[in-house]
N, C-alpha and C. Protein backbone atom coordinates (compact mmCIF):
# COMPACT_ATOMS: atom_id res chain seq x y z
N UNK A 1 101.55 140.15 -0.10
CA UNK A 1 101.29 138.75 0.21
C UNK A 1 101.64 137.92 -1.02
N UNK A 2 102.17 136.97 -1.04
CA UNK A 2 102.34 135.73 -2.37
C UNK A 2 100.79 135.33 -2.74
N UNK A 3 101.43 134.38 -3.63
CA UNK A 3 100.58 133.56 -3.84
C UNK A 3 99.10 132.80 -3.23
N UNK A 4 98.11 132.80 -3.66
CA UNK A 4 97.25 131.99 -2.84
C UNK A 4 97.41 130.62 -2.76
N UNK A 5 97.52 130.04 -1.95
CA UNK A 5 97.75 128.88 -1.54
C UNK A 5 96.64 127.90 -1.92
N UNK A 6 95.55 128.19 -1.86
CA UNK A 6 94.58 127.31 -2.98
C UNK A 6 93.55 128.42 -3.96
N UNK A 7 93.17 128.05 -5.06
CA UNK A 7 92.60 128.62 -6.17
C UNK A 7 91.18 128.24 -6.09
N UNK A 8 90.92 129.13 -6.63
CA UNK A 8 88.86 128.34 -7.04
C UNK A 8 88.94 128.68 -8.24
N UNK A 9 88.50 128.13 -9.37
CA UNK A 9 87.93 127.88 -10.86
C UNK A 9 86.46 127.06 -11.11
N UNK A 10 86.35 127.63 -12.17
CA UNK A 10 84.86 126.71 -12.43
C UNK A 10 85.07 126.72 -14.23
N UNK A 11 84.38 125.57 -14.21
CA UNK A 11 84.57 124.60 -15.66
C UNK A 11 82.71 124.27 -15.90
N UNK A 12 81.62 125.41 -16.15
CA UNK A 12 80.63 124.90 -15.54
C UNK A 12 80.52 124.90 -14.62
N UNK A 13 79.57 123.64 -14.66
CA UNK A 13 78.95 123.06 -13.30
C UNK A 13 80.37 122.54 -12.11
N UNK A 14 81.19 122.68 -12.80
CA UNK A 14 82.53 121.73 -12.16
C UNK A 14 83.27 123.06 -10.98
N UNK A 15 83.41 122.74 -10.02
CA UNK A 15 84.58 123.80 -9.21
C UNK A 15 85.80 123.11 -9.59
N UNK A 16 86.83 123.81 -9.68
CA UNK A 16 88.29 123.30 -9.51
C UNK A 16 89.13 124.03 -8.41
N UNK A 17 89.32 123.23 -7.43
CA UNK A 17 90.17 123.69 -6.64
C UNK A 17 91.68 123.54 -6.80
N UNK A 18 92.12 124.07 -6.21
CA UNK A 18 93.97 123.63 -6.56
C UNK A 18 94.77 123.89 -5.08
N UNK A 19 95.21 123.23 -5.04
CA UNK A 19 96.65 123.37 -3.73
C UNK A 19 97.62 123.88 -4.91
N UNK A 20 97.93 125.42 -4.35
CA UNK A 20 99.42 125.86 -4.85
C UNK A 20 100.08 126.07 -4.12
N UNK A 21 100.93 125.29 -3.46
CA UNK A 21 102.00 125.26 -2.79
C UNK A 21 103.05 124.42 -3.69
N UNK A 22 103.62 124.36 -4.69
CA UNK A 22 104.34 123.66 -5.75
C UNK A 22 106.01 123.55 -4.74
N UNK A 23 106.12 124.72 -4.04
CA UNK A 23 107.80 124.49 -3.41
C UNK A 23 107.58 123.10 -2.41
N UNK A 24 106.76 122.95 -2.02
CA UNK A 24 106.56 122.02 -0.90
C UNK A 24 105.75 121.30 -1.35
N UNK A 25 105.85 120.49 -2.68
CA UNK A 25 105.06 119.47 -3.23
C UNK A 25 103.15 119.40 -2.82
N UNK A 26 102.96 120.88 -2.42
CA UNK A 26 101.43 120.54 -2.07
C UNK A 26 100.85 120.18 -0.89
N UNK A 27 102.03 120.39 -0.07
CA UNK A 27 101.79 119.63 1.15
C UNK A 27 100.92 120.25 1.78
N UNK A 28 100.13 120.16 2.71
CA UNK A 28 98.98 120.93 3.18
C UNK A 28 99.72 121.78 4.78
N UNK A 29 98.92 122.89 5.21
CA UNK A 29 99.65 123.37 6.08
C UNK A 29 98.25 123.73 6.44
N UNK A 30 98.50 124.60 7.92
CA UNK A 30 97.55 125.32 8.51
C UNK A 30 96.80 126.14 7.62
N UNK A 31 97.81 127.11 6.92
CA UNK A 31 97.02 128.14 5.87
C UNK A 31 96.46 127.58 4.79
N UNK A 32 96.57 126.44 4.35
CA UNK A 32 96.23 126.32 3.07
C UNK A 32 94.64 125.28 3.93
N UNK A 33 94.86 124.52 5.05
CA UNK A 33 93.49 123.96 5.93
C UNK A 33 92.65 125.22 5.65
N UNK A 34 92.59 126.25 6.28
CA UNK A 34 92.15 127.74 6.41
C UNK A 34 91.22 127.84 5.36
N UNK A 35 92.28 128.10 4.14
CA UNK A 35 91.40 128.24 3.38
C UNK A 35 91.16 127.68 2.18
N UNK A 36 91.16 126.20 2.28
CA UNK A 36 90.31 125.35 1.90
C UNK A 36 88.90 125.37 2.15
N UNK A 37 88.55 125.35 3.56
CA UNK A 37 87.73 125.33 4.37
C UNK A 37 86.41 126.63 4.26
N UNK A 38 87.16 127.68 3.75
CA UNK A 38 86.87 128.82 3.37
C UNK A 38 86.30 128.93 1.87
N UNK A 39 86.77 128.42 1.27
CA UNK A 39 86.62 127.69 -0.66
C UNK A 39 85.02 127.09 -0.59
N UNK A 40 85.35 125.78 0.20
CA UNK A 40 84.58 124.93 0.37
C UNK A 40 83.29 125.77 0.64
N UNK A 41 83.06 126.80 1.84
CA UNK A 41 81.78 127.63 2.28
C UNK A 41 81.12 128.14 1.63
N UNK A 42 82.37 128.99 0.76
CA UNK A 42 81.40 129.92 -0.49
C UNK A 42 80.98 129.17 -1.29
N UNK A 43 81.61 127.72 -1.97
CA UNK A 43 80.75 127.02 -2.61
C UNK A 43 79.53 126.29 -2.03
N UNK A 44 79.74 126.63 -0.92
CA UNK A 44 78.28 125.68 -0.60
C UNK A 44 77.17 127.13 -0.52
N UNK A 45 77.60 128.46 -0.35
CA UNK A 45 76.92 129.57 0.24
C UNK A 45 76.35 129.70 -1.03
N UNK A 46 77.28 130.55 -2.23
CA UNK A 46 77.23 131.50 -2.93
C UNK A 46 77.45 130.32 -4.61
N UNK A 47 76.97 129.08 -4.56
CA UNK A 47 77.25 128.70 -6.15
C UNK A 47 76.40 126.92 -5.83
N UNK A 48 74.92 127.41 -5.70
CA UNK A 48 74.63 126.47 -6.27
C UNK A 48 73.72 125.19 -7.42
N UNK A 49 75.07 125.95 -7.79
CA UNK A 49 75.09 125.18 -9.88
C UNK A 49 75.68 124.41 -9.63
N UNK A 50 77.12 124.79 -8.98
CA UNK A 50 78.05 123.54 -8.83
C UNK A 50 77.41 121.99 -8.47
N UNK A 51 78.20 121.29 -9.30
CA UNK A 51 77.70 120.02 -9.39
C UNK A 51 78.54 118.70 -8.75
N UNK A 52 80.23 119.73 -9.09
CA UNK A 52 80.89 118.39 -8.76
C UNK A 52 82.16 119.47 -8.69
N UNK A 53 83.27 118.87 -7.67
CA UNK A 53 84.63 119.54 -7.39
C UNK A 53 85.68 118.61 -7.76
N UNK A 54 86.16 118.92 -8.26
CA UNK A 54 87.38 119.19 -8.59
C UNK A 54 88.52 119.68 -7.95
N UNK A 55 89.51 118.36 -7.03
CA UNK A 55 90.94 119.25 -6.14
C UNK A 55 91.89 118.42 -6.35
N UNK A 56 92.88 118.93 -6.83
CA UNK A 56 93.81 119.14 -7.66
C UNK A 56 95.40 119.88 -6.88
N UNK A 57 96.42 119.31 -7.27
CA UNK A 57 97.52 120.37 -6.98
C UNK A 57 97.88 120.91 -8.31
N UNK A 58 98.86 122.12 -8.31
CA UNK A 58 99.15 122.25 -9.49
C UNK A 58 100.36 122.38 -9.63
N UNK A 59 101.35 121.42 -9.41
CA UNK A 59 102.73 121.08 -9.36
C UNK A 59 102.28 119.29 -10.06
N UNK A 60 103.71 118.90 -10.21
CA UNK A 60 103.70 117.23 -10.76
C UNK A 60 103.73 116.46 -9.90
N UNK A 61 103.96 116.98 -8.38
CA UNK A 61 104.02 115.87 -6.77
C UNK A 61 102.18 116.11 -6.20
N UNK A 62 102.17 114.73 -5.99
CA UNK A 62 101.09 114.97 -4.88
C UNK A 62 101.31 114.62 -3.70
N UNK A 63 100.50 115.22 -2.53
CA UNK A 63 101.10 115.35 -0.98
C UNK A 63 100.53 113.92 -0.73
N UNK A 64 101.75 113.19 -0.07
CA UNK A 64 101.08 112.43 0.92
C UNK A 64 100.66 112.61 2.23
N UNK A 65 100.98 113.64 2.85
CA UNK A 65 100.31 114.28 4.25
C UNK A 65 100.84 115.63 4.24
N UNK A 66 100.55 115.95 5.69
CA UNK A 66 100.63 117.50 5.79
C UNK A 66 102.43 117.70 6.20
N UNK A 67 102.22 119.03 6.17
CA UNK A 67 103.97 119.72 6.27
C UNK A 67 103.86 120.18 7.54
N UNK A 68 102.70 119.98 8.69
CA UNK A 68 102.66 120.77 10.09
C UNK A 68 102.57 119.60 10.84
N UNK A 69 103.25 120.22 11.99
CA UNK A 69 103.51 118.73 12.85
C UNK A 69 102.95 119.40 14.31
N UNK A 70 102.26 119.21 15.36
CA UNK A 70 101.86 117.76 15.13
C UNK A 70 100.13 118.09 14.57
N UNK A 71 99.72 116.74 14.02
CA UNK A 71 98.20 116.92 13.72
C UNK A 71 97.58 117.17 14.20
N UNK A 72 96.64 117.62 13.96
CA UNK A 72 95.49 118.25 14.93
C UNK A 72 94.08 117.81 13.67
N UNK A 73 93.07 117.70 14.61
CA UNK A 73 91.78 117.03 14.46
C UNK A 73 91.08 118.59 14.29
N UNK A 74 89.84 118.44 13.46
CA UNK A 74 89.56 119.58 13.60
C UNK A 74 88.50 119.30 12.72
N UNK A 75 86.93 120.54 12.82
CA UNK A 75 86.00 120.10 11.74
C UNK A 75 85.33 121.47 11.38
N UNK A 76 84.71 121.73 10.35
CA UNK A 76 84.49 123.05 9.52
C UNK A 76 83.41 123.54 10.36
C-alpha cells in the first residue's frame, strides 16, 4: 500500500493532522474522508489530553474542494 493519505502527530497537547496527498494538491477524496473520520475517533476515543488540532496539508497547495465528483453529504 503507499502512502497514508492523512497522518496523526502530536506536539503535546496539540494533534496535527495532515492531508498527504501532495500529487493532487491535497485534494480530498473518498479515502482520505475515510480516514479522516477515523483520525478524528481515536482522538476523541483514545487521547484525551488533546487540546487543540491541528490540519494541515503537507505539500505548498491547499485544496479548494474535493477531487470526487459528485458530492455526497455524509456525517461521522
Amino acid at each position: 500500500m503507499g502512502e497514508e493519505l492523512i497522518t496523526l502527530e502530536f506536539d503535546g497537547p496539540v494533534a496535527i493532522i495532515s492531508n498527504n496527498r501532495p500529487s493532487k494538491h491535497n485534494a480530498a477524496n473518498d479515502a482520505m474522508d475515510t480516514r479522516l473520520w477515523e483520525v478524528l475517533r481515536t482522538l476523541h476515543d483514545e487521547h484525551p489530553e488533546v487540546r487543540a488540532i491541528l490540519w494541515r496539508g503537507t505539500a505548498t497547495a491547499v485544496p479548494s474542494s474535493s477531487s470526487r465528483c459528485p458530492r455526497r453529504s455524509w456525517s461521522p
